[in-house]
Protein backbone atom coordinates (compact mmCIF):
# COMPACT_ATOMS: atom_id res chain seq x y z
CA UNK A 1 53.39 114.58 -200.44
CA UNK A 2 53.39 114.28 -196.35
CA UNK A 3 49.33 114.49 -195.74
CA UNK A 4 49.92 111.64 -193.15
CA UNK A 5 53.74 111.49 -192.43
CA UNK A 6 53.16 113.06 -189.37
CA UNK A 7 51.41 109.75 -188.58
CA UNK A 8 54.32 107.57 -189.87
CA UNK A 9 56.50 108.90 -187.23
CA UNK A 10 54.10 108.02 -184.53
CA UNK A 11 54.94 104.24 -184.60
CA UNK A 12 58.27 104.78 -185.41
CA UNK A 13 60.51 103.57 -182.38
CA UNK A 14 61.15 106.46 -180.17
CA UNK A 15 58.07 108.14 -181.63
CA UNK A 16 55.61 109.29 -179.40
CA UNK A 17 54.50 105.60 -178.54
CA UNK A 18 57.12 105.45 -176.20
CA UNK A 19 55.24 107.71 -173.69
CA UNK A 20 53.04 105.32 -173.64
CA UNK A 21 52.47 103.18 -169.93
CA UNK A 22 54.47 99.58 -170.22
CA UNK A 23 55.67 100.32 -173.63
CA UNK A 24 58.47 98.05 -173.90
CA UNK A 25 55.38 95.51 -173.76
CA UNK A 26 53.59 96.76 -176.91
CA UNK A 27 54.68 95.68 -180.26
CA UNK A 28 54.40 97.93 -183.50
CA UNK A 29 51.94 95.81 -185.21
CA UNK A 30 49.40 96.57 -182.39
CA UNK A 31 50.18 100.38 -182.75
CA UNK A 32 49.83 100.91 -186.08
CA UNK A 33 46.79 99.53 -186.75
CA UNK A 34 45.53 101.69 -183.67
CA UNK A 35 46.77 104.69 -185.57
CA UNK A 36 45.01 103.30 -188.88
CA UNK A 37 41.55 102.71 -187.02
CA UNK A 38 41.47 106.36 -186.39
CA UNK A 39 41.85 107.98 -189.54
CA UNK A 40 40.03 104.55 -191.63
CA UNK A 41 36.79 105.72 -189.28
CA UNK A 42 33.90 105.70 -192.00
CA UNK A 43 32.06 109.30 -192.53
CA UNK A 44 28.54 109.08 -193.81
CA UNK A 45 29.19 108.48 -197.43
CA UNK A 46 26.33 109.51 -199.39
CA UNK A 47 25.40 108.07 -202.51
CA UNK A 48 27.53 107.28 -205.29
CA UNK A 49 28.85 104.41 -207.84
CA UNK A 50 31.47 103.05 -209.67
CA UNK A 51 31.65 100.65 -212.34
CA UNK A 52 29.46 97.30 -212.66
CA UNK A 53 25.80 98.52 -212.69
CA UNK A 54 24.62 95.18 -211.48
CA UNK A 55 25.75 94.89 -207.44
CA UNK A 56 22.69 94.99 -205.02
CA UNK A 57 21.52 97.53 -202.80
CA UNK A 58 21.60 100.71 -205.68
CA UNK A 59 18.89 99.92 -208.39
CA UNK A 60 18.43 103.19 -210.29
CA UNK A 61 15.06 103.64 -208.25
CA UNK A 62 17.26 103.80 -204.96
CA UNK A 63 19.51 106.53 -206.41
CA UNK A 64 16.98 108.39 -207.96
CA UNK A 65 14.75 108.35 -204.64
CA UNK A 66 18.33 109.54 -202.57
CA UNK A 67 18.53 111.77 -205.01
CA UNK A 68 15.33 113.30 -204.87
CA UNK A 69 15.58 113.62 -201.45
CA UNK A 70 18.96 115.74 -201.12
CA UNK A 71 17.38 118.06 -203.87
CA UNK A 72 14.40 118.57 -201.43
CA UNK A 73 17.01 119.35 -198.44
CA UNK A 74 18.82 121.19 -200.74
CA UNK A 75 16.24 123.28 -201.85
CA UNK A 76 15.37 124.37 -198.19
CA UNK A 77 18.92 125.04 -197.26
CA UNK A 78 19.75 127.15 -200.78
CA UNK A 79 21.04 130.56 -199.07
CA UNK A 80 23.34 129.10 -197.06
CA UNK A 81 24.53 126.44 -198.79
CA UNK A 82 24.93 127.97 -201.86
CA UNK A 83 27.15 130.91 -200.01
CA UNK A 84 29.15 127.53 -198.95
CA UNK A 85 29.75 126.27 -202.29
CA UNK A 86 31.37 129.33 -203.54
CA UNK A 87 34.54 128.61 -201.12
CA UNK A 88 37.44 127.33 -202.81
CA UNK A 89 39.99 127.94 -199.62
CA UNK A 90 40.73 125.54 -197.22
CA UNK A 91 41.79 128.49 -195.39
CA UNK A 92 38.94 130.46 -195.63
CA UNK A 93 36.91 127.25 -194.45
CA UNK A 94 39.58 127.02 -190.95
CA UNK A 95 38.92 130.39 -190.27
CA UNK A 96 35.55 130.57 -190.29
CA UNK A 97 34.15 130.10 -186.49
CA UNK A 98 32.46 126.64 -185.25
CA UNK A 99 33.75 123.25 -186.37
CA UNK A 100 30.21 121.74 -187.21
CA UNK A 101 30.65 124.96 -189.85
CA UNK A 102 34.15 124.20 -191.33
CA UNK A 103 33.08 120.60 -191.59
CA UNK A 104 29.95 121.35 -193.41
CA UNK A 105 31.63 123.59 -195.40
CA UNK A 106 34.25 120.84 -196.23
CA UNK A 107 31.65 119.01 -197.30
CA UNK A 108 30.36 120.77 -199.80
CA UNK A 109 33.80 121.74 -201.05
CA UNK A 110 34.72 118.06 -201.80
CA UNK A 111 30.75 117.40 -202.87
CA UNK A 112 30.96 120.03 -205.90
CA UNK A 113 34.68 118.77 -206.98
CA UNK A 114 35.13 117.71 -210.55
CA UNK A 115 36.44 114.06 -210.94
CA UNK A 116 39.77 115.69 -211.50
CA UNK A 117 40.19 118.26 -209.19
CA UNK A 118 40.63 115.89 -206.12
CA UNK A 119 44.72 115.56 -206.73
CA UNK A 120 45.04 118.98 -206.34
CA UNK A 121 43.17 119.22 -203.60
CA UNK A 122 45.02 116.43 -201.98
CA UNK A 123 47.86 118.12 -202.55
CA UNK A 124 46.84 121.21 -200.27
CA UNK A 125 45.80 119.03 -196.89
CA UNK A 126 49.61 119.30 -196.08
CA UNK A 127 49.48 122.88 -195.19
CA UNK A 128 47.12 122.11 -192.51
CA UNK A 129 47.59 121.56 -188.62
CA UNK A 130 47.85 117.73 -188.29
CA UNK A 131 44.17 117.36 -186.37
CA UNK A 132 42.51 119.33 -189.18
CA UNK A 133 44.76 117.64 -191.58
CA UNK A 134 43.27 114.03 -190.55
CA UNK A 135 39.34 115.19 -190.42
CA UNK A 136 40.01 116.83 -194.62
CA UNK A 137 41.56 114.22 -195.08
CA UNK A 138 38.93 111.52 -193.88
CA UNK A 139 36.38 113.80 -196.15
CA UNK A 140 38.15 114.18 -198.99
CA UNK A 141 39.35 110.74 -199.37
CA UNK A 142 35.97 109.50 -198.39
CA UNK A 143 33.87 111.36 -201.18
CA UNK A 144 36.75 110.55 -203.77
CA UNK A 145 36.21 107.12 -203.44
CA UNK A 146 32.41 107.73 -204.47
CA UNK A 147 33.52 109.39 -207.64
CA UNK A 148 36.27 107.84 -208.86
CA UNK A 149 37.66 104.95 -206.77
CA UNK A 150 40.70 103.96 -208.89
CA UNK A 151 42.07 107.34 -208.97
CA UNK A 152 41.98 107.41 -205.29
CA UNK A 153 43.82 104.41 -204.85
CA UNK A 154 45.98 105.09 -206.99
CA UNK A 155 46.85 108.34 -205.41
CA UNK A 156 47.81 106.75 -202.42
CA UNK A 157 50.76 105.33 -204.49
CA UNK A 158 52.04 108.64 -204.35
CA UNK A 159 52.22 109.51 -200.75
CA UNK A 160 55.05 106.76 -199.81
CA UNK A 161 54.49 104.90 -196.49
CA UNK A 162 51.33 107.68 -195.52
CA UNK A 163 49.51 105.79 -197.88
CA UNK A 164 48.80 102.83 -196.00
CA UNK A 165 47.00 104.97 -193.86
CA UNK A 166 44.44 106.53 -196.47
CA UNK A 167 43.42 103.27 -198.03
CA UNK A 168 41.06 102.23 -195.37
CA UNK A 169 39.28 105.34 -195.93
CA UNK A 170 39.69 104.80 -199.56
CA UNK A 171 38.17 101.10 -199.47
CA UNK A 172 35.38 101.49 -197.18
CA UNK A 173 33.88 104.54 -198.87
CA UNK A 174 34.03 102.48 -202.47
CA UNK A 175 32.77 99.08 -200.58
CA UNK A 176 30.02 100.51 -198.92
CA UNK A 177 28.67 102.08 -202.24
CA UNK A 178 30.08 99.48 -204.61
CA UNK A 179 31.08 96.21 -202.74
CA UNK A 180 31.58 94.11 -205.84
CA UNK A 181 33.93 96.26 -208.06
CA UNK A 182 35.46 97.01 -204.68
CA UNK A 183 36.23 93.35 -203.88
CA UNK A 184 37.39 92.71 -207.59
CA UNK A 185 39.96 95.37 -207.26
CA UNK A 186 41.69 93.55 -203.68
CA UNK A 187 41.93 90.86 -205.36
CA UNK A 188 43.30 92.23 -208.27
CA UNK A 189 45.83 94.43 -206.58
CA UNK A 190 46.71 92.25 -202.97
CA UNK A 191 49.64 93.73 -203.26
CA UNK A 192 48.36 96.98 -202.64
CA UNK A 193 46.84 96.13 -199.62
CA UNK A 194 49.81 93.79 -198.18
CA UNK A 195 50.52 96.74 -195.68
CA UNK A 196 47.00 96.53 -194.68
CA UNK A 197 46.65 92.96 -194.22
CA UNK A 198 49.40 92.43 -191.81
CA UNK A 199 47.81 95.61 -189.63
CA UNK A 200 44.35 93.64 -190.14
CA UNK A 201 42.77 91.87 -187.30
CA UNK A 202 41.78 93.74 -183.82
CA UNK A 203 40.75 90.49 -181.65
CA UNK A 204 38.20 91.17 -178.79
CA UNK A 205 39.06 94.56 -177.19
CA UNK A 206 42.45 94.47 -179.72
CA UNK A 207 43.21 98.17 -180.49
CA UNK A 208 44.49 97.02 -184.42
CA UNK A 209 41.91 98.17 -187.47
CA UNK A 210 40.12 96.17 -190.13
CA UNK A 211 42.26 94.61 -192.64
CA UNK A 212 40.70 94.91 -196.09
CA UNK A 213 39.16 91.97 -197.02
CA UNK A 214 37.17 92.63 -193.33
CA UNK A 215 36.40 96.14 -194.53
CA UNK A 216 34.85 94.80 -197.57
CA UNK A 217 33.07 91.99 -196.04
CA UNK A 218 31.82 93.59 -193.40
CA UNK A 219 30.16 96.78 -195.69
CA UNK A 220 28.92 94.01 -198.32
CA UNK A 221 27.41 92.10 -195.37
CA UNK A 222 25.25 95.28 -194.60
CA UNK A 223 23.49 94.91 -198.40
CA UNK A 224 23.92 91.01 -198.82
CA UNK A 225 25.19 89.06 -196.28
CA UNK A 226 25.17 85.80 -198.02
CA UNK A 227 27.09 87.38 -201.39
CA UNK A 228 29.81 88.40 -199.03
CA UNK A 229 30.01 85.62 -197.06
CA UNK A 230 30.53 83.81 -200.45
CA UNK A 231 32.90 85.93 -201.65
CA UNK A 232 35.13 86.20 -198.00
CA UNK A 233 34.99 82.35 -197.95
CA UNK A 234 36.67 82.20 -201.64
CA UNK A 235 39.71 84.62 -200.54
CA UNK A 236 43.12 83.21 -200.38
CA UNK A 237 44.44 85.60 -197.54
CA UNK A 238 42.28 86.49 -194.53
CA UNK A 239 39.20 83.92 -195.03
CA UNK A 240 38.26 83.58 -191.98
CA UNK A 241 38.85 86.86 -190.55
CA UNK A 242 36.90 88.27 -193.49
CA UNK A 243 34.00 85.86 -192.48
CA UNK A 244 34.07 87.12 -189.30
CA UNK A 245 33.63 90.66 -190.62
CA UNK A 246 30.46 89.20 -192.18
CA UNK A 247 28.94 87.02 -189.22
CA UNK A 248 29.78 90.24 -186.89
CA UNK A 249 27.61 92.12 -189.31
CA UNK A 250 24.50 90.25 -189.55
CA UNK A 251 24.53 89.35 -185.64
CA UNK A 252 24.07 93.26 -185.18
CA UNK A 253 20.82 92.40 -186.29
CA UNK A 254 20.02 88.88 -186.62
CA UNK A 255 22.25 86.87 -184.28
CA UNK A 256 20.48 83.80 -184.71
CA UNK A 257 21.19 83.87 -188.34
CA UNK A 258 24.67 84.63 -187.74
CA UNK A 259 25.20 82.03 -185.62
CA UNK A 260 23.89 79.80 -188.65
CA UNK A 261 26.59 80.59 -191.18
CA UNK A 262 29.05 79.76 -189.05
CA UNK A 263 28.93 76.14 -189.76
CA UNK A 264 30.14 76.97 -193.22
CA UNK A 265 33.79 78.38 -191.71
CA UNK A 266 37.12 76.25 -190.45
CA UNK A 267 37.27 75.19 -187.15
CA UNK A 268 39.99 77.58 -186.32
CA UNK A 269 37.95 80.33 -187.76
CA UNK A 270 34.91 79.20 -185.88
CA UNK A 271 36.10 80.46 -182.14
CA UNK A 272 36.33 83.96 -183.21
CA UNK A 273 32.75 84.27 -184.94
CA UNK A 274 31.41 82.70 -182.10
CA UNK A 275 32.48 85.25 -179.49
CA UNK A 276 31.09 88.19 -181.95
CA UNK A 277 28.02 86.57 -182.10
CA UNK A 278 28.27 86.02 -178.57
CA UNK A 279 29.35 89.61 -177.64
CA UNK A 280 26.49 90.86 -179.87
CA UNK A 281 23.64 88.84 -178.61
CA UNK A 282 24.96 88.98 -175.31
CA UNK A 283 24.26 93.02 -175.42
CA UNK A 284 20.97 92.30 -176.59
CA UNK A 285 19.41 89.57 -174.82
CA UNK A 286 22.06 88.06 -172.40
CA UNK A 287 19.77 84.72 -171.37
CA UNK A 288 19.16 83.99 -175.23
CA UNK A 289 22.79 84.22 -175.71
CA UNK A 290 24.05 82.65 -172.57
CA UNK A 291 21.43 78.89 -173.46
CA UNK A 292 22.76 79.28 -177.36
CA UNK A 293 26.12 79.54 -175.52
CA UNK A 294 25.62 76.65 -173.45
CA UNK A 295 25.19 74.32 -176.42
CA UNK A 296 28.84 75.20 -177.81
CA UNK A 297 31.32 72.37 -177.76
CA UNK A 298 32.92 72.08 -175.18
CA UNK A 299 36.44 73.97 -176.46
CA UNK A 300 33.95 77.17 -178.04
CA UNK A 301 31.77 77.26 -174.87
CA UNK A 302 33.55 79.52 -172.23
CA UNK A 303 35.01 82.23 -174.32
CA UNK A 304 31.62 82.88 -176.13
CA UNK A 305 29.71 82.63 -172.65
CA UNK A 306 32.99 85.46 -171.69
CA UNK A 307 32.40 87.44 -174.90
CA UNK A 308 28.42 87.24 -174.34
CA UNK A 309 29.11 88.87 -170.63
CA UNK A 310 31.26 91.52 -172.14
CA UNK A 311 28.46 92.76 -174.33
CA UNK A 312 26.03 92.18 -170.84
CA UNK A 313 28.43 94.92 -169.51
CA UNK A 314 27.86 97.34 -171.90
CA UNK A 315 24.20 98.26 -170.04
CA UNK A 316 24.18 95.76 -167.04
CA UNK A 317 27.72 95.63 -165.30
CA UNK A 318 27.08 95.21 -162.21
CA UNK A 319 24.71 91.78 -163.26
CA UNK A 320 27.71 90.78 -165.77
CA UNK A 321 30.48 91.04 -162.58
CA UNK A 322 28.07 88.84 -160.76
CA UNK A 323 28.14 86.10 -163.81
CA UNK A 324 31.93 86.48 -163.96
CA UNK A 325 31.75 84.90 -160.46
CA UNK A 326 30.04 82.00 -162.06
CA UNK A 327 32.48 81.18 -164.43
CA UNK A 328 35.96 78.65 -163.73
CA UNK A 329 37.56 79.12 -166.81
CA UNK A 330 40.67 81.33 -165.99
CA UNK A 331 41.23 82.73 -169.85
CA UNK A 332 37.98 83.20 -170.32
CA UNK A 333 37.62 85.26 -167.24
CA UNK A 334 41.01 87.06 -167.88
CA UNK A 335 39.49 87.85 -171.04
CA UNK A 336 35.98 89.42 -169.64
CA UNK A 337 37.14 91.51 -166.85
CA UNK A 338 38.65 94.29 -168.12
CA UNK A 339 35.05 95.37 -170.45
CA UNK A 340 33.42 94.47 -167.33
CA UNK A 341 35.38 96.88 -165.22
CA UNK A 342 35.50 99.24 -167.66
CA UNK A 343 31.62 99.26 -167.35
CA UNK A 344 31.25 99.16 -164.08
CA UNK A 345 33.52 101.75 -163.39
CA UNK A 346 31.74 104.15 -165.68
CA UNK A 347 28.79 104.02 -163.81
CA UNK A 348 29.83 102.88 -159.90
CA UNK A 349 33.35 103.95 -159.35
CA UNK A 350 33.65 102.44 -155.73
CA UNK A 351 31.46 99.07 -157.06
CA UNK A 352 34.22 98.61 -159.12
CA UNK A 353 37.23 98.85 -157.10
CA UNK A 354 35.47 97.08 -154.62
CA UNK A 355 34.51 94.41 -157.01
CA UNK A 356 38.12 93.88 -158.91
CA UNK A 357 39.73 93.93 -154.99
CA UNK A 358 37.56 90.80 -154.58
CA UNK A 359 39.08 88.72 -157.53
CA UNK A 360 41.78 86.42 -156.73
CA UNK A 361 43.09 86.47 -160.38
CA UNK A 362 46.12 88.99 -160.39
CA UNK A 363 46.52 88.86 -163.95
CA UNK A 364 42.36 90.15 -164.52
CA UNK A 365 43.10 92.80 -162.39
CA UNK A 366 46.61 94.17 -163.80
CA UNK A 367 45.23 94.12 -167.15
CA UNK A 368 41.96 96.15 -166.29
CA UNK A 369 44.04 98.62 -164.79
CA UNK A 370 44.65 100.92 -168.44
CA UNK A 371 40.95 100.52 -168.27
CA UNK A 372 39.69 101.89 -165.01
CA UNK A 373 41.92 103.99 -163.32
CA UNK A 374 42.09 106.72 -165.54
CA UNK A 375 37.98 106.63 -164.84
CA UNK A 376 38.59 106.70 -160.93
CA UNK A 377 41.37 108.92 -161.07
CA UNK A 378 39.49 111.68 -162.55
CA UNK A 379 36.10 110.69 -160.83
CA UNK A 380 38.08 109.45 -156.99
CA UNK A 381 41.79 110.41 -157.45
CA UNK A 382 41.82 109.73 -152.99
CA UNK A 383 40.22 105.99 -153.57
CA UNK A 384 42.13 105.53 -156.13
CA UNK A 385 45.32 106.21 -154.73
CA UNK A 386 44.05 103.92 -151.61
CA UNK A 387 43.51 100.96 -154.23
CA UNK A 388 47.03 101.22 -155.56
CA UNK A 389 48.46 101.61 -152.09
CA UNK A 390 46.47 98.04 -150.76
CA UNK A 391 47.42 95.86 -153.52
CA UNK A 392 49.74 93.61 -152.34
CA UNK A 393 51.02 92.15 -156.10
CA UNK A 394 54.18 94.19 -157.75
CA UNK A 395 52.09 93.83 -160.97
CA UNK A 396 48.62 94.73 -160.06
CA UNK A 397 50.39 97.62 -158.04
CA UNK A 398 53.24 98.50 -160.86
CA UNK A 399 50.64 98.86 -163.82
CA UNK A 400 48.00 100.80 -161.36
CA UNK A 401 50.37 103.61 -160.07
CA UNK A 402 51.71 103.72 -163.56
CA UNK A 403 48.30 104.61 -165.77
CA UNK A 404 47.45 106.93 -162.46
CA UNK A 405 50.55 108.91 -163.12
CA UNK A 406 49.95 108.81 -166.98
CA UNK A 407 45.72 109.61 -166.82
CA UNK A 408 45.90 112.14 -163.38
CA UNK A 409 44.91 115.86 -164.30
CA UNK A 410 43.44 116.83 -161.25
CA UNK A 411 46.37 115.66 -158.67
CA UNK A 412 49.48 117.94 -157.60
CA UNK A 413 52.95 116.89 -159.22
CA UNK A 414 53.93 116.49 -155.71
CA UNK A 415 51.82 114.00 -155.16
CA UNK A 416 52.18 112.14 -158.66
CA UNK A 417 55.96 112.02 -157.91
CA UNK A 418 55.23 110.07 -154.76
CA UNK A 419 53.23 107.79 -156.69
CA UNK A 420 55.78 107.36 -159.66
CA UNK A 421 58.04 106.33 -156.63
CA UNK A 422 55.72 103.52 -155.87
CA UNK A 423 56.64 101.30 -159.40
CA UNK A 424 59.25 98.82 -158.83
CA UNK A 425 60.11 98.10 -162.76
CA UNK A 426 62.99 100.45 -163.50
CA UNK A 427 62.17 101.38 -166.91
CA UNK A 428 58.18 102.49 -166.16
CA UNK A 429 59.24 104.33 -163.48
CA UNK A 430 61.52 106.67 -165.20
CA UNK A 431 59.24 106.94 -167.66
CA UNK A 432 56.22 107.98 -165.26
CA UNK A 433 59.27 110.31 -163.31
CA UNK A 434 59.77 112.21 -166.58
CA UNK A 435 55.78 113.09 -167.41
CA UNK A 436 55.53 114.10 -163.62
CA UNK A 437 58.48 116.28 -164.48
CA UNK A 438 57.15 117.61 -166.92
CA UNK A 439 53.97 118.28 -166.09
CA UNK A 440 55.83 119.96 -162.83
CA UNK A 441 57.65 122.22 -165.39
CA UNK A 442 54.45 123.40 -166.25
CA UNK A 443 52.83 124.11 -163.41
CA UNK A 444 55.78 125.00 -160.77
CA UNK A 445 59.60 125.55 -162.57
CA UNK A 446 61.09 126.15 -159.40
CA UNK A 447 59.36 123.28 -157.36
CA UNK A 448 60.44 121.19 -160.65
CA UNK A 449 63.77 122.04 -161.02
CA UNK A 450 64.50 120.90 -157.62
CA UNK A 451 62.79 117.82 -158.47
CA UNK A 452 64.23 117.31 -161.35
CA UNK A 453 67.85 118.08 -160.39
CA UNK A 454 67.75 115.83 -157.10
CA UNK A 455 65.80 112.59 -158.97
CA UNK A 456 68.59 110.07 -160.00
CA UNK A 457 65.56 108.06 -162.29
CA UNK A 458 65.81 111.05 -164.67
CA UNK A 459 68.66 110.46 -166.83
CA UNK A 460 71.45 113.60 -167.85
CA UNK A 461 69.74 113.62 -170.93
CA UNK A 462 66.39 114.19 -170.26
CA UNK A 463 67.19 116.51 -167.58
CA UNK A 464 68.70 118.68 -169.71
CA UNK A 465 65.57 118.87 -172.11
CA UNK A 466 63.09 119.01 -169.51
CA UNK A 467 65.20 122.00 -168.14
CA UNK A 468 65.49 124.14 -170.92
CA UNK A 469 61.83 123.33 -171.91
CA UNK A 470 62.16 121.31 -174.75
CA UNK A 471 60.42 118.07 -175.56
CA UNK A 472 60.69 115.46 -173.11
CA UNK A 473 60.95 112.99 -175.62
CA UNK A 474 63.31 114.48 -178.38
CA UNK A 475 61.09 113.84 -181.42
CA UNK A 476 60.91 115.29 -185.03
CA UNK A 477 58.55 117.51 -186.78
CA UNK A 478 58.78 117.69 -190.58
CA UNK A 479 62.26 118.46 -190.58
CA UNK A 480 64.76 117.41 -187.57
CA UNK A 481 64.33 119.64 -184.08
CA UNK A 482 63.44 119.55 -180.80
């Protein structure tokens, strides 16, 4: 069974991570859980339940109202969804035209399988291109948790290290339908979910996913927010980051609230609720959140007043820069600036490099670089290039030219080369020479060859590859290759 070992070779060393900018700075426990977010995103489950009839939020008069309803949309949509549920073929589904069709078609597949027909249909998502692979998978995974959770779960026993990367889905589609029997079973099982726990924990603008006493928290949170703050308080593992998942939840809604059940939380645990309330209220009402803020202690006060200007950026950037001038803490402003610029940047281009030129702290601006320039190279590749070529610190300078090189489609290898030139550290330099090369190959095998022959940062090896058009980076498909 290799639904998702496709996946496990991605943050594998010398997988395809290693194209990524500054790699030698990223660790594996930051990738992974980047790969997990993506295919643990939640789909729409519909109704469904498992187990104890007694958790809140699905009385028998709320399922039998949901189900009324789907019977009425069903009813009006018989022709053609009854011609749907007559397909059996994953095949004939991927070669029918329009995706919103296949996935509507998947749907209904997965909606009219028998409790024990799922395995087998597991079994077939391995014939499938790896990006269709991950959306049947997401679906199938996600409606087998509303039938028959354990059997799910237990499934993913069977597909080796891939696994780890199904349970999310697994989880969240049982939580947010059945939070209680979903809690008993993690912890039950933690070993299960040991994988999962160490990928757990994203941290503001972190790229890492959920671990699963977060999942569960945070889908309980959305029926009873007091039951699961109970309940994430009693675990063993995770307490406070589970908490969090809770507090994050109700401040969607109800910061104020949220900012009450914090009290009831460690002091370590505290920081970190505080800046998601703070991020949350800050998107909604940035004055409320900035005077609740303001009566922090003094060690919680500037990194909620930074997290309450990130979510300020999200429809004001150009008014959260300006408060970003107020502030003298340098970690919390290190922290705030990249959001910010990636706000701003999305809206002013030239505001933005004109406004990150104007900050003094090097270390802000290298670290929104990944952030905006991929945004100015593909709205300003000229200013761009002119922001790289003024900054006077190696850093700020190293990591902008880099992510240029990396994000640029609209720029002439040519000129990419010349850029790629600019990066002092060895190592990101070759790495940026090769994906000009390569996208030179593309474009221009002549021009590139002569490039590529005369460039000493291109090593034997990868000359050779790039020459006889094979994969830059070596890597592996199912079995060994180029």
């Amino acid at each position: 069974m290799h639904i998702f070992s496709d996946l496990a070779q991605l943050v594998e060393p010398g997988g395809v991570f290693r194209m990524l900018p500054n790699y030698k700075n990223m660790k594996t426990n930051i990738l992974i859980p980047g790969v997990a977010l993506a295919i643990g995103l939640g789909v729409g489950f519909g109704v469904g339940k498992s187990g104890d009839d007694s958790q809140a939020g699905n009385s028998a008069e709320d399922v039998n109202l949901r189900t009324r309803a789907g019977e009425r949309m069903g009813s009006s949509q018989a022709g053609e969804r009854g011609r749907d549920r007559k397909i059996r073929s994953l095949e004939e589904i991927y070669n029918r035209p329009g995706q919103t069709s296949r996935v509507q078609a998947l749907l209904d597949l997965y909606s009219n399988l028998g409790p024990d027909e799922f395995a087998a249909e597991a079994e077939k998502l391995d014939a499938l291109p790896f990006n269709e692979r991950i959306l049947a998978s997401v679906l199938l995974f996600g409606k087998w948790s509303e039938v028959d959770p354990t059997a799910a779960m237990g499934f993913t026993d069977s597909m080796g290290f891939a696994g780890a990367f199904v349970r999310p889905t697994v989880l969240q589609g049982w939580a947010s339908t059945d939070p209680v029997n979903a809690a008993k079973y993690y912890t039950e099982n933690p070993s299960q979910f040991a994988m999962m726990n160490m990928m757990g924990g994203r941290g503001r603008g972190g790229m890492g996913a959920q671990g699963p006493g977060e999942i569960i928290a945070g889908e309980w949170a959305k029926q009873d927010p007091t039951a699961a703050m109970e309940w994430a308080a009693g675990l063993k593992t995770k307490s406070g980051s589970a908490m969090t998942s809770v507090i994050s939840q109700l401040a969607k809604t109800d910061p104020s609230k949220a900012a009450e059940m914090v009290g009831s939380m460690d002091a370590d645990a505290q920081k970190g609720a505080y800046e998601t309330i703070a991020k949350q209220w800050g998107a909604k009402d940035f004055s409320e959140a900035q005077a609740w803020a303001n009566g922090l202690p003094d060690e919680q006060r500037a990194a909620a007043i930074s997290a309450a200007i990130e979510g300020l950026a999200q429809s004001r950037p150009e008014l959260a820069a300006a408060e970003i001038g107020k502030m003298t803490d340098a970690d919390a402003i290190r922290d705030a600036v990249p959001t910010v610029a990636k706000n701003y940047a999305r809206s002013d281009v030239r505001g933005s490099m004109d406004w990150l030129n104007s900050l003094s702290d090097d270390d802000a601006k290298r670290d929104s670089m990944r952030q905006v320039m991929p945004i100015w190279a593909a709205s300003d590749s000229e200013a761009a290039l002119d922001f790289i070529k003024s900054q006077s610190s190696p850093e700020v300078k190293d990591r902008a030219a880099e992510t240029y090189v990396w994000s640029n489609r609209n720029s002439p290898p040519a000129e990419l080369a010349e850029v790629a030139g600019m990066i002092t550290d060895e190592g990101d330099r070759n790495r940026a020479t090769g994906v000009v090369a390569a996208r030179w190959m593309q474009e221009d095998k002549a021009g590139a060859t002569e490039y590529i022959n005369e460039n000493t940062s291109i090593s034997d090896d990868m000359k050779e590859r790039l020459l006889s058009g094979k994969s830059m980076w070596g890597g592996r498909g199912r079995g060994r290759g180029n």
